[in-house]
C-alpha atoms as a PDB file:
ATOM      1  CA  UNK A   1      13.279   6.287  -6.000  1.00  0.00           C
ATOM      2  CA  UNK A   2      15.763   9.321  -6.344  1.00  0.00           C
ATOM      3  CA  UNK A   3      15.589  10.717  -9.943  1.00  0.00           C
ATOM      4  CA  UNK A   4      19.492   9.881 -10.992  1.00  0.00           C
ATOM      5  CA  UNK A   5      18.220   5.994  -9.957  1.00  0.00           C
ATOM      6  CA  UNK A   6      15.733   6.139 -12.433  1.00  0.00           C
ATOM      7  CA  UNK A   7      17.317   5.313 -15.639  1.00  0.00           C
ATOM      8  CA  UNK A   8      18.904   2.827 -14.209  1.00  0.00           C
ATOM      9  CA  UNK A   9      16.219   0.949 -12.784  1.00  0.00           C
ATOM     10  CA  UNK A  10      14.343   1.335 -15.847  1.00  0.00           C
ATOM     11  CA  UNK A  11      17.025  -0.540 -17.679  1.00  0.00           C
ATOM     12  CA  UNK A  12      17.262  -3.254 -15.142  1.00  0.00           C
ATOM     13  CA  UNK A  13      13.664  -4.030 -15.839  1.00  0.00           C
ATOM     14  CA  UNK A  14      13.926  -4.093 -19.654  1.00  0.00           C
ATOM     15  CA  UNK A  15      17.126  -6.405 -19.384  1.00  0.00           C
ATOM     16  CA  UNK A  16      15.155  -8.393 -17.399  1.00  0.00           C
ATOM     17  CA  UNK A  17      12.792  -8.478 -19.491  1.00  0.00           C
ATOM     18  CA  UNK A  18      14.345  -9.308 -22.398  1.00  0.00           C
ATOM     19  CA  UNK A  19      17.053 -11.980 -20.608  1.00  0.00           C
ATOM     20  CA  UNK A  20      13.596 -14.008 -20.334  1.00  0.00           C
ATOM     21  CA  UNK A  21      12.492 -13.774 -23.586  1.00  0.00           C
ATOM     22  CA  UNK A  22       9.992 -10.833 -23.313  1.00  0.00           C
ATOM     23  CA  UNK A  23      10.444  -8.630 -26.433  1.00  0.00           C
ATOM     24  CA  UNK A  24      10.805  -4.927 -25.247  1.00  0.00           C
ATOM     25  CA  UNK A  25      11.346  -1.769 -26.962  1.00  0.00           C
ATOM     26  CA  UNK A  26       9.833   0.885 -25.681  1.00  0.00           C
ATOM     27  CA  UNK A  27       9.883   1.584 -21.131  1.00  0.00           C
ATOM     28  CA  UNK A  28       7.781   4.020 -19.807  1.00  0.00           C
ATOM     29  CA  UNK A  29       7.891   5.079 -16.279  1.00  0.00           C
ATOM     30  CA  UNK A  30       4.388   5.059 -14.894  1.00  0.00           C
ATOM     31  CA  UNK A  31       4.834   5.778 -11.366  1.00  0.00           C
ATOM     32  CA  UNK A  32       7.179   6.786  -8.958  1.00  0.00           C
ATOM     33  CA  UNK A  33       7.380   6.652  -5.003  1.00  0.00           C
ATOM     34  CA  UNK A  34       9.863   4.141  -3.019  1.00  0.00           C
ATOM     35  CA  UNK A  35      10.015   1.960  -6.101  1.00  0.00           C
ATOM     36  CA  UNK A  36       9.473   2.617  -9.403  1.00  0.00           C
ATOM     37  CA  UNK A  37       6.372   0.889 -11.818  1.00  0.00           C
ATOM     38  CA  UNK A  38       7.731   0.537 -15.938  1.00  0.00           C
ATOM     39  CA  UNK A  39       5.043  -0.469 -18.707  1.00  0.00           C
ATOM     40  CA  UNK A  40       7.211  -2.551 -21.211  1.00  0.00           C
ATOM     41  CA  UNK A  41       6.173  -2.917 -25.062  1.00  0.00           C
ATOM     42  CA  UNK A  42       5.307  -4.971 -26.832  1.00  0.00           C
ATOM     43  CA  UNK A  43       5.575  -7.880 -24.443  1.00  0.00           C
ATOM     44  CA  UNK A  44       2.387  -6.021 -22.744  1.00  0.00           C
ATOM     45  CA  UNK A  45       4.670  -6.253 -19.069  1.00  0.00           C
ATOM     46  CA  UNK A  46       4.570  -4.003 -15.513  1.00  0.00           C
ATOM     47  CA  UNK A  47       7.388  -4.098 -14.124  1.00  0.00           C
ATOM     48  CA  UNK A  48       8.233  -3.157 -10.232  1.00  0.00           C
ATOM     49  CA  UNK A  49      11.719  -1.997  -9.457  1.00  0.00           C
ATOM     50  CA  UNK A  50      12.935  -1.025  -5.824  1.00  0.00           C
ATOM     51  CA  UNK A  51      16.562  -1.404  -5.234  1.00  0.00           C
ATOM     52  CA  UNK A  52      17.547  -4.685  -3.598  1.00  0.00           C
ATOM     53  CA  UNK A  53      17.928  -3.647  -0.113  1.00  0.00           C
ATOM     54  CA  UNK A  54      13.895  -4.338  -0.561  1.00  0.00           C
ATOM     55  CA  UNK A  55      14.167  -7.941  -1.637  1.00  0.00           C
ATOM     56  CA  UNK A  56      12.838  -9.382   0.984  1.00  0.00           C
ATOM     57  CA  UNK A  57       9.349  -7.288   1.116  1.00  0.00           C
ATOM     58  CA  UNK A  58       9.452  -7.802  -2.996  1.00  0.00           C
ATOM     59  CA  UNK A  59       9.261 -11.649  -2.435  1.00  0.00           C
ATOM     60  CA  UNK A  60       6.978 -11.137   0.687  1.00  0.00           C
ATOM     61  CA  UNK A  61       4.187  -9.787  -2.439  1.00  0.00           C
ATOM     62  CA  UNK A  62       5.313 -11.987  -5.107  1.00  0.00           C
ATOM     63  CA  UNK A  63       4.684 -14.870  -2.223  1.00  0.00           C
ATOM     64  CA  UNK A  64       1.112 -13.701  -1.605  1.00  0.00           C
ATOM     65  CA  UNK A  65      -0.096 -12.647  -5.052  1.00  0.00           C
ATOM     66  CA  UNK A  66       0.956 -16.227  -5.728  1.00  0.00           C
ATOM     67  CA  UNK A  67      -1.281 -17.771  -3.509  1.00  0.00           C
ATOM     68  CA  UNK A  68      -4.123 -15.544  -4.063  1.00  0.00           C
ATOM     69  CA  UNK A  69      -4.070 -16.306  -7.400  1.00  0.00           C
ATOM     70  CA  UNK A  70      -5.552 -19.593  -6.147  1.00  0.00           C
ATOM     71  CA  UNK A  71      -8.506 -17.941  -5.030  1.00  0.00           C
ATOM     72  CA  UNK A  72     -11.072 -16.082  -6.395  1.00  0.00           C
ATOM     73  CA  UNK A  73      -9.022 -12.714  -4.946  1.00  0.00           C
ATOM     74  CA  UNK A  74      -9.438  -9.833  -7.185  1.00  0.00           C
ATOM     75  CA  UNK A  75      -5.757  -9.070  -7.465  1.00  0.00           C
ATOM     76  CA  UNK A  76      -3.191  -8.230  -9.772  1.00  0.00           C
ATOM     77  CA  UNK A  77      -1.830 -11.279 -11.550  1.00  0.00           C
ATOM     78  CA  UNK A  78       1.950 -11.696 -12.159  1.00  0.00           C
ATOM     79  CA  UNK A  79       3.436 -12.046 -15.629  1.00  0.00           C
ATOM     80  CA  UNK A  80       2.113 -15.363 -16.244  1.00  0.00           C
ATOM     81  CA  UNK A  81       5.017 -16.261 -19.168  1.00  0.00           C
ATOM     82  CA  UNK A  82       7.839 -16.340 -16.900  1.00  0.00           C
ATOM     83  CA  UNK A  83       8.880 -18.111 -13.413  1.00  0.00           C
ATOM     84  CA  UNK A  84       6.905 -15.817 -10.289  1.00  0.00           C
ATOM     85  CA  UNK A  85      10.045 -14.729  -8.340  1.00  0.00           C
ATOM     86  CA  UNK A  86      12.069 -11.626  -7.665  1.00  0.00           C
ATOM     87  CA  UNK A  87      14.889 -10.874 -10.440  1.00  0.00           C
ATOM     88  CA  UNK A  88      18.059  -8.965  -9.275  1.00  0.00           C
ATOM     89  CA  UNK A  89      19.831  -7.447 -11.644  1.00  0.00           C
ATOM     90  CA  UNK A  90      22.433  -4.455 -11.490  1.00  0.00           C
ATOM     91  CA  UNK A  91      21.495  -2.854  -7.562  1.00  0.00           C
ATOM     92  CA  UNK A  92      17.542  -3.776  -8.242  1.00  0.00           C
ATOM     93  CA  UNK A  93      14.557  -5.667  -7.395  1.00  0.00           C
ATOM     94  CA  UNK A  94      12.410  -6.813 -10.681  1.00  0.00           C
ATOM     95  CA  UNK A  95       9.140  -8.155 -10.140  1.00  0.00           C
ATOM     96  CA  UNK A  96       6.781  -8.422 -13.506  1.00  0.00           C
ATOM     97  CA  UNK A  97       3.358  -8.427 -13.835  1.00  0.00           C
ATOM     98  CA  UNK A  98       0.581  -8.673 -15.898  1.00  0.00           C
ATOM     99  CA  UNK A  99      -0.117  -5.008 -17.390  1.00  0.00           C
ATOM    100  CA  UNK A 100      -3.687  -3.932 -17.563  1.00  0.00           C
ATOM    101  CA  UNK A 101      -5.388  -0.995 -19.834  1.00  0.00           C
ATOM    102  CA  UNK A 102      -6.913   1.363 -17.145  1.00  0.00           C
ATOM    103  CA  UNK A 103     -10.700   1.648 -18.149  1.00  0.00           C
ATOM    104  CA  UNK A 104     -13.016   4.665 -17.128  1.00  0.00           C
ATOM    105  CA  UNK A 105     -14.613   6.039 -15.571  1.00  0.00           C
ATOM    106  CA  UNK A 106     -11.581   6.357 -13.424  1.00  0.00           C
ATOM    107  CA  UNK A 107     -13.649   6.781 -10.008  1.00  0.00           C
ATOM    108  CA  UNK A 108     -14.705   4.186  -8.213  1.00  0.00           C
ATOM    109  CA  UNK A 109     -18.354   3.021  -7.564  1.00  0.00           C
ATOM    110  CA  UNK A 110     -18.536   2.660  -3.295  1.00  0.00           C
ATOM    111  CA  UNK A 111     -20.559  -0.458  -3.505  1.00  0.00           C
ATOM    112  CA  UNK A 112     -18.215  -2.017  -6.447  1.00  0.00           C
ATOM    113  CA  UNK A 113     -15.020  -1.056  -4.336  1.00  0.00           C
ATOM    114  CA  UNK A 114     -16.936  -2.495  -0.867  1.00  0.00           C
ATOM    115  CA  UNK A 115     -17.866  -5.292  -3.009  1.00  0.00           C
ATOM    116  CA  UNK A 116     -14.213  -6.466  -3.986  1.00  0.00           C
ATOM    117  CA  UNK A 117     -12.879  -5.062  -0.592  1.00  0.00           C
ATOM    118  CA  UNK A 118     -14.868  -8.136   1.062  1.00  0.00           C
ATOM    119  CA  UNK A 119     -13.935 -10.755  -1.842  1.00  0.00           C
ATOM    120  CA  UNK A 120     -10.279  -9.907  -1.312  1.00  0.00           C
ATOM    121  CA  UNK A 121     -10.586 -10.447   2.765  1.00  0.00           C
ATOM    122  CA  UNK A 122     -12.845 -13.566   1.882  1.00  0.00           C
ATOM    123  CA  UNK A 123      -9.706 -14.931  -0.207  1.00  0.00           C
ATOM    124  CA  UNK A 124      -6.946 -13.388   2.398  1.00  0.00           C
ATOM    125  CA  UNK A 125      -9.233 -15.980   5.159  1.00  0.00           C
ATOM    126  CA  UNK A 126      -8.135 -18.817   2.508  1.00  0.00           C
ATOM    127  CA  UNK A 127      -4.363 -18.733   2.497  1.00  0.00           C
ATOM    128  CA  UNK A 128      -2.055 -18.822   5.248  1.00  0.00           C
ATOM    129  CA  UNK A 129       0.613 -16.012   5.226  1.00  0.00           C
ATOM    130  CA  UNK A 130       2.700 -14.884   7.943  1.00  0.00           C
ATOM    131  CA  UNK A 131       2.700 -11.208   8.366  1.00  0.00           C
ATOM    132  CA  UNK A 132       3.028  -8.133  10.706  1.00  0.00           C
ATOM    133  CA  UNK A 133       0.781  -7.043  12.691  1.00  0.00           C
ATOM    134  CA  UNK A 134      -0.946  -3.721  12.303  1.00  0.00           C
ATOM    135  CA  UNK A 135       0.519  -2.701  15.371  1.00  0.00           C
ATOM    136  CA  UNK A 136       3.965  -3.498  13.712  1.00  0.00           C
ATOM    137  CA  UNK A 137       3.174  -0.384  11.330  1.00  0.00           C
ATOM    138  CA  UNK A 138       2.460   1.826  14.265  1.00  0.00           C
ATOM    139  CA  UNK A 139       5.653   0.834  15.726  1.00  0.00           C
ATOM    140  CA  UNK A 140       7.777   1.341  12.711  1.00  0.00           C
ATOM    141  CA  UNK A 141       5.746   5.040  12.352  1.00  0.00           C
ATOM    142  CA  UNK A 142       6.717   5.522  16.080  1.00  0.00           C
ATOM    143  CA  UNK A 143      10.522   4.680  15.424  1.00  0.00           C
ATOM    144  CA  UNK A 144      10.350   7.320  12.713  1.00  0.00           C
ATOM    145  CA  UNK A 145       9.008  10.319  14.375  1.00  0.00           C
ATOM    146  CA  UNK A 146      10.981   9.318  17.860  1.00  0.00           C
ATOM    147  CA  UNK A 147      14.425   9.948  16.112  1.00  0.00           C
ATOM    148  CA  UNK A 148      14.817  13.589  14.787  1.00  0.00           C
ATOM    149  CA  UNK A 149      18.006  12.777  12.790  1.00  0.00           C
ATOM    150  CA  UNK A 150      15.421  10.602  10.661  1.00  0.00           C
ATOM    151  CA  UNK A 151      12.644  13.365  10.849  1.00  0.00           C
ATOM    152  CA  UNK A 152      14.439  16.751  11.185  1.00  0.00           C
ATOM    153  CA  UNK A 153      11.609  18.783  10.118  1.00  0.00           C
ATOM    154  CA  UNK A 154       9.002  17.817  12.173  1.00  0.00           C
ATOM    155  CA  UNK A 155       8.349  20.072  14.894  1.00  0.00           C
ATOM    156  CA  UNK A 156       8.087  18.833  18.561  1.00  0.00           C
ATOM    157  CA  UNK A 157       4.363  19.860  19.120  1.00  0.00           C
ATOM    158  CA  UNK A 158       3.465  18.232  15.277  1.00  0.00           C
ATOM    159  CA  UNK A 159       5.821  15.388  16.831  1.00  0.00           C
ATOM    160  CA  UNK A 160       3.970  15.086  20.409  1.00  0.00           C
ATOM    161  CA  UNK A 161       0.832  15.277  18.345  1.00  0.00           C
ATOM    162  CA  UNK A 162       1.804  12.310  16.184  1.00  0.00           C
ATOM    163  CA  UNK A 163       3.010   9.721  19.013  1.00  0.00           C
ATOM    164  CA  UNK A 164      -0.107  10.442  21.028  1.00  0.00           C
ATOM    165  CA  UNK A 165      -2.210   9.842  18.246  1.00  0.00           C
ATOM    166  CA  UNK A 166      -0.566   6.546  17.449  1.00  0.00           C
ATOM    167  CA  UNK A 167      -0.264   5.479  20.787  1.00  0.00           C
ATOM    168  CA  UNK A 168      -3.723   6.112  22.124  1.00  0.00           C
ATOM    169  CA  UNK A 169      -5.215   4.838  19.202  1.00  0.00           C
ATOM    170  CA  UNK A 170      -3.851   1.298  18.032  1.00  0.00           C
ATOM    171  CA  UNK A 171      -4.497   0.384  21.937  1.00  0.00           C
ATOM    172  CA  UNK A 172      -7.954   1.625  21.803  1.00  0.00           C
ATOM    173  CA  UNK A 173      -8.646  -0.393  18.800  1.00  0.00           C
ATOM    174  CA  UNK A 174      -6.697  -3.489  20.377  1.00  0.00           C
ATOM    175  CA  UNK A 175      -8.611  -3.309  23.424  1.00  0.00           C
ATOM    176  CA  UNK A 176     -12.116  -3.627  21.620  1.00  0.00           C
ATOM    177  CA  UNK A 177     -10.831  -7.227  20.962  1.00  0.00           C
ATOM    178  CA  UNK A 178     -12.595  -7.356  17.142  1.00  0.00           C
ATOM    179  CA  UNK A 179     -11.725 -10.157  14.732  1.00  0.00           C
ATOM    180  CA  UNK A 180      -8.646 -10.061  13.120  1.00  0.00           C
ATOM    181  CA  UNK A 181      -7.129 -11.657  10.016  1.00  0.00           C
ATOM    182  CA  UNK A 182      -4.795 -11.005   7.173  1.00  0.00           C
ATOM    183  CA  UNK A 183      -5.407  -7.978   5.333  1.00  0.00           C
ATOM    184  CA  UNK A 184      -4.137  -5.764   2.615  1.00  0.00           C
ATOM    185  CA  UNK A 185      -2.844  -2.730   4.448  1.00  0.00           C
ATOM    186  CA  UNK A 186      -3.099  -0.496   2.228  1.00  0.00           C
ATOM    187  CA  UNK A 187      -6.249  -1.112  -0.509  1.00  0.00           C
ATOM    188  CA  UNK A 188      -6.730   2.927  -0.623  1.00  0.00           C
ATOM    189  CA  UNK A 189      -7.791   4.355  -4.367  1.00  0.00           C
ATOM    190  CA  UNK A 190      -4.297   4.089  -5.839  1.00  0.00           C
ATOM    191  CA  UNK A 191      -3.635   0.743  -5.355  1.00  0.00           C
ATOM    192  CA  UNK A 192      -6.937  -0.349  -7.072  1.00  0.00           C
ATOM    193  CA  UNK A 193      -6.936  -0.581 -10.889  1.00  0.00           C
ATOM    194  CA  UNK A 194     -10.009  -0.276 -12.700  1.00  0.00           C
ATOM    195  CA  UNK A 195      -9.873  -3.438 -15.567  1.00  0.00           C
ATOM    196  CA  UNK A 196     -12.121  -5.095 -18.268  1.00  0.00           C
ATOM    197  CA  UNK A 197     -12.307  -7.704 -15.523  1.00  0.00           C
ATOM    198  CA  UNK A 198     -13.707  -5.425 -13.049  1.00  0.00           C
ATOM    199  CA  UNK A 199     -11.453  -4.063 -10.282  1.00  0.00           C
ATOM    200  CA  UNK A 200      -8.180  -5.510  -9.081  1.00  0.00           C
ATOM    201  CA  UNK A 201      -6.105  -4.909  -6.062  1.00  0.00           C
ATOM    202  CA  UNK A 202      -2.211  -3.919  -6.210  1.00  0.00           C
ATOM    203  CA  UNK A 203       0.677  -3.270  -4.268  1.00  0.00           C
ATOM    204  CA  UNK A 204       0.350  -6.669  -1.714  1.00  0.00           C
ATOM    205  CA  UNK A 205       3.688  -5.688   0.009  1.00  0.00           C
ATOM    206  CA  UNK A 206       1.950  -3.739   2.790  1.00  0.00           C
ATOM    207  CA  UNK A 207      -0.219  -6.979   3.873  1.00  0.00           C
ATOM    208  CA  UNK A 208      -0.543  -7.262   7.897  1.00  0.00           C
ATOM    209  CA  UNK A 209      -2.996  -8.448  10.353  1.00  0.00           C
ATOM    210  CA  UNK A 210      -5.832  -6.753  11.964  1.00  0.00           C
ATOM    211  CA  UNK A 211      -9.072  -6.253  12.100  1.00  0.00           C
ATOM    212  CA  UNK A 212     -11.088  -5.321   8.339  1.00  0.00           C
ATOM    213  CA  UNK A 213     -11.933  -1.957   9.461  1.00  0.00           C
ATOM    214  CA  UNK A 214      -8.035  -1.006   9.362  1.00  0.00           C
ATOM    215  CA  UNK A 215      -8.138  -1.805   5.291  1.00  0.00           C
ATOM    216  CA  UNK A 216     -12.034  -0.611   4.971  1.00  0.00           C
ATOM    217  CA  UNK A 217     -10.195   2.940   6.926  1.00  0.00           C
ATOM    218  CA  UNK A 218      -8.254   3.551   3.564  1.00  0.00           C
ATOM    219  CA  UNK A 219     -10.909   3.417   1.850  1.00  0.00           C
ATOM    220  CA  UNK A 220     -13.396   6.384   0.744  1.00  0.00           C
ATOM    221  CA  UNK A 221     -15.332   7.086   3.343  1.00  0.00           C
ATOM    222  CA  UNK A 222     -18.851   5.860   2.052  1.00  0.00           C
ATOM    223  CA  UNK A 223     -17.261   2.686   1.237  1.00  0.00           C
ATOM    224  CA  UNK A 224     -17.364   1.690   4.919  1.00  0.00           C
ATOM    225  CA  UNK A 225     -21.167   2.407   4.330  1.00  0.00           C
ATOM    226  CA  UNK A 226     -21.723  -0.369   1.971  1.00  0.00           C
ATOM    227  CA  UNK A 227     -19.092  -3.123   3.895  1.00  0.00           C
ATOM    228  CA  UNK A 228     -21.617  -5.580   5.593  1.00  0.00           C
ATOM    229  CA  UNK A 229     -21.330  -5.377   9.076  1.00  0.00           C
ATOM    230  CA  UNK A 230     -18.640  -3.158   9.530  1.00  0.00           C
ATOM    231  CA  UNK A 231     -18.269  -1.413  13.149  1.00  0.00           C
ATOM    232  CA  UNK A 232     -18.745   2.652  12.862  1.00  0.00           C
ATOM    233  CA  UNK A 233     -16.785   3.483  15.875  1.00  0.00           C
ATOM    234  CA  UNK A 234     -13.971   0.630  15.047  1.00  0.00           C
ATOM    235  CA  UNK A 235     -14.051   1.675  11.464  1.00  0.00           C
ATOM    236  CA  UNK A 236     -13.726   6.382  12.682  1.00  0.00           C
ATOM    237  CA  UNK A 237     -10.717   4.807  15.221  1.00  0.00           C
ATOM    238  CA  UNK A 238      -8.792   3.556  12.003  1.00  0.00           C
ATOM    239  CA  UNK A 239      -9.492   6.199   9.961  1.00  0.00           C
ATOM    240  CA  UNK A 240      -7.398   7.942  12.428  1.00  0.00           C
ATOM    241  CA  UNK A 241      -4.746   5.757  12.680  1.00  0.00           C
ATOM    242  CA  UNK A 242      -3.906   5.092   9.065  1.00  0.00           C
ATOM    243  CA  UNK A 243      -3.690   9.109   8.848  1.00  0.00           C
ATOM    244  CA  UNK A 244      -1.351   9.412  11.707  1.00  0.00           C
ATOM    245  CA  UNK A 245       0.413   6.760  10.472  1.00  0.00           C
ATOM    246  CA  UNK A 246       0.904   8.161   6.642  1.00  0.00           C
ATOM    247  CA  UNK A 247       1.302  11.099   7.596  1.00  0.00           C
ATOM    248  CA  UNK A 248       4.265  10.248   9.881  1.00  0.00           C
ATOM    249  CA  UNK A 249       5.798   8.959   6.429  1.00  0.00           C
ATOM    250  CA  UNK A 250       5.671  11.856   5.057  1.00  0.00           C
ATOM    251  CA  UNK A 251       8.269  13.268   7.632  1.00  0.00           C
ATOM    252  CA  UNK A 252      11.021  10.640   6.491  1.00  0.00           C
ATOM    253  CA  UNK A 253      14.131  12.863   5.310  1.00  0.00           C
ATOM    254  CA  UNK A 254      14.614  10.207   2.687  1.00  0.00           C
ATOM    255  CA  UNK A 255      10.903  10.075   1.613  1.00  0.00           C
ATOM    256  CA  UNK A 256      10.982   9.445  -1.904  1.00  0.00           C
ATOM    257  CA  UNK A 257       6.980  10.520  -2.451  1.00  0.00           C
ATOM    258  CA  UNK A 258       6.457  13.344  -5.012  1.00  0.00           C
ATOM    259  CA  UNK A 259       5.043  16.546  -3.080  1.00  0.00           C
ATOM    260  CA  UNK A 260       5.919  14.243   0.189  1.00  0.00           C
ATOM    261  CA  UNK A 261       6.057  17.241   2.654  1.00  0.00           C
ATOM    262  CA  UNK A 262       3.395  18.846   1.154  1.00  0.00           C
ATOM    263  CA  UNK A 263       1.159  16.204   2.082  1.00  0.00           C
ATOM    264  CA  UNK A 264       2.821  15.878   5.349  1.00  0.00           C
ATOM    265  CA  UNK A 265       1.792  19.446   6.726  1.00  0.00           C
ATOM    266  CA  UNK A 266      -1.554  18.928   5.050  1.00  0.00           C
ATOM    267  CA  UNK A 267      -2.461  15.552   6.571  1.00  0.00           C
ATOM    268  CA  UNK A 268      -1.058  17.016  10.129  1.00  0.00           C
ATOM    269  CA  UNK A 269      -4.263  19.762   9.544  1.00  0.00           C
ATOM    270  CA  UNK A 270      -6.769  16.738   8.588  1.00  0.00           C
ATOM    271  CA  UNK A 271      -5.580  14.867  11.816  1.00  0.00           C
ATOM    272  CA  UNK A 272      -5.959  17.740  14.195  1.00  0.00           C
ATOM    273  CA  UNK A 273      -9.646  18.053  12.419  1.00  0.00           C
ATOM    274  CA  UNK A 274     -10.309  14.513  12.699  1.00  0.00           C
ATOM    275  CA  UNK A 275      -9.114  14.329  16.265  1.00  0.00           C
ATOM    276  CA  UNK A 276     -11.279  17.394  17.480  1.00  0.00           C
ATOM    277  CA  UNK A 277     -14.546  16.009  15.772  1.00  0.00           C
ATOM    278  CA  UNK A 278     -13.668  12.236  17.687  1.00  0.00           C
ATOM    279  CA  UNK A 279     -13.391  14.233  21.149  1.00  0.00           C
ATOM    280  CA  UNK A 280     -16.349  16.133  20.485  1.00  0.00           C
ATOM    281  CA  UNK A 281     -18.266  13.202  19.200  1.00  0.00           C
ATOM    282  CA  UNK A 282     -16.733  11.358  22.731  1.00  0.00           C
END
């Protein structure tokens, strides 16, 4: 979210708040990327504010954390005092959730994370959710990089590099024909908390279709280790793909990610690494 947004959406989520009863005096901003996450106290609330032109993917998570909360999912659970819907108020989209105390140690144990990697896919195989595809991601990451006005700073070779890499990739791992279903997208380190109730799974707005190894592929890598029956070569193909694709993101003139380009030129370095290992290993 651009800094001079900030305030603002912090004060849309402590009006909303407090419009529904929710005591708050004190907002703290906890994180910051294309929306922005506010601890409120004492009402002991997250709240997630994008502006509103992101409605619809705020409702699209609301939707599913909803349903998975009918399952035995380990997810984030929304504010369970007031109605589970998105709240619009002043340019903004409010979502509130249940806030949970972080608990070390802060890394993560690869066969706890495999562990709640497969209950969340065994709960995503109980609801019904319509959703992108994975491919739908590559396309959108394709859109980006093919219109320089949208990524001036990419340079054509890091650009060529980028669309190959997308392109030869998601069909590889489309023509291998693997079982798909819905997924998470996204379940890498920082969208899983560490809680008194063991480890939980946030940010549901990325969910898409696909096979498991795409999520397992965000993972650390010896998590894939401990994921029962997880394919090696499937799982090194979308390893590749989720870093062409994120790094892609990072070349978004209106990339709102702290240290954004940063990342972008160093992920570009990991690719070209990870692509000359896969060709030698070929």
């Amino acid at each position: 979210m651009k800094a001079s947004d900030v305030p603002r959406g912090v004060a849309a989520a402590g009006s909303t708040a407090t419009a529904l009863d929710l005591r708050v005096d004190d907002a703290v901003v906890l994180h910051d990327s294309n929306r922005i996450a506010v601890r409120l106290q004492p009402c002991g609330v997250l709240a997630r504010v994008a502006y509103v032109a992101h409605q619809a993917r705020a409702e699209f998570e609301v939707e599913v954390a909803r349903r998975l909360a009918e399952t035995d999912s380990p997810v984030a659970e929304l504010e369970p005092r007031v109605e589970p819907r998105v709240h619009v108020r002043d340019g903004f989209a409010v979502t509130l959730w249940r806030y949970y105390e972080p608990v070390p140690p802060p890394d993560l144990a690869p066969a706890e994370y495999a562990r709640s990697l497969v209950r969340l896919h065994s709960g995503m195989r109980q609801i019904d959710v319509s959703a992108p595809h994975f491919t739908d991601r590559v396309a959108q990451a394709q859109r980006l990089i093919g219109d320089p006005a949208r990524s001036p700073e990419l340079g054509e070779g890091q650009r060529g590099l980028l669309s190959d890499t997308l392109t030869r990739l998601s069909r590889a791992i489309g023509d291998r024909g693997a079982d798909e279903q819905f997924l998470h997208g996204e379940p890498h380190p920082g969208n899983v908390l560490r809680t008194r109730t063991g480890q939980l799974f946030i940010d549901l707005e990325t969910c898409c279709r696909g096979p498991v190894e795409f999520d397992i592929a965000h993972a650390p890598d010896e998590v894939g280790e401990h994921y029962p029956a997880a394919d090696p070569d499937l799982l090194r193909q979308c390893r590749i793909l989720t870093l062409a694709i994120a790094t892609a993101w990072r070349w978004d003139r209106n990339d709102q990610l702290p240290n954004g380009r940063q990342l972008g030129i160093q992920w570009l370095n990991q690719l070209r690494a990870a692509l000359g290992h896969d060709r030698r290993d070929a």
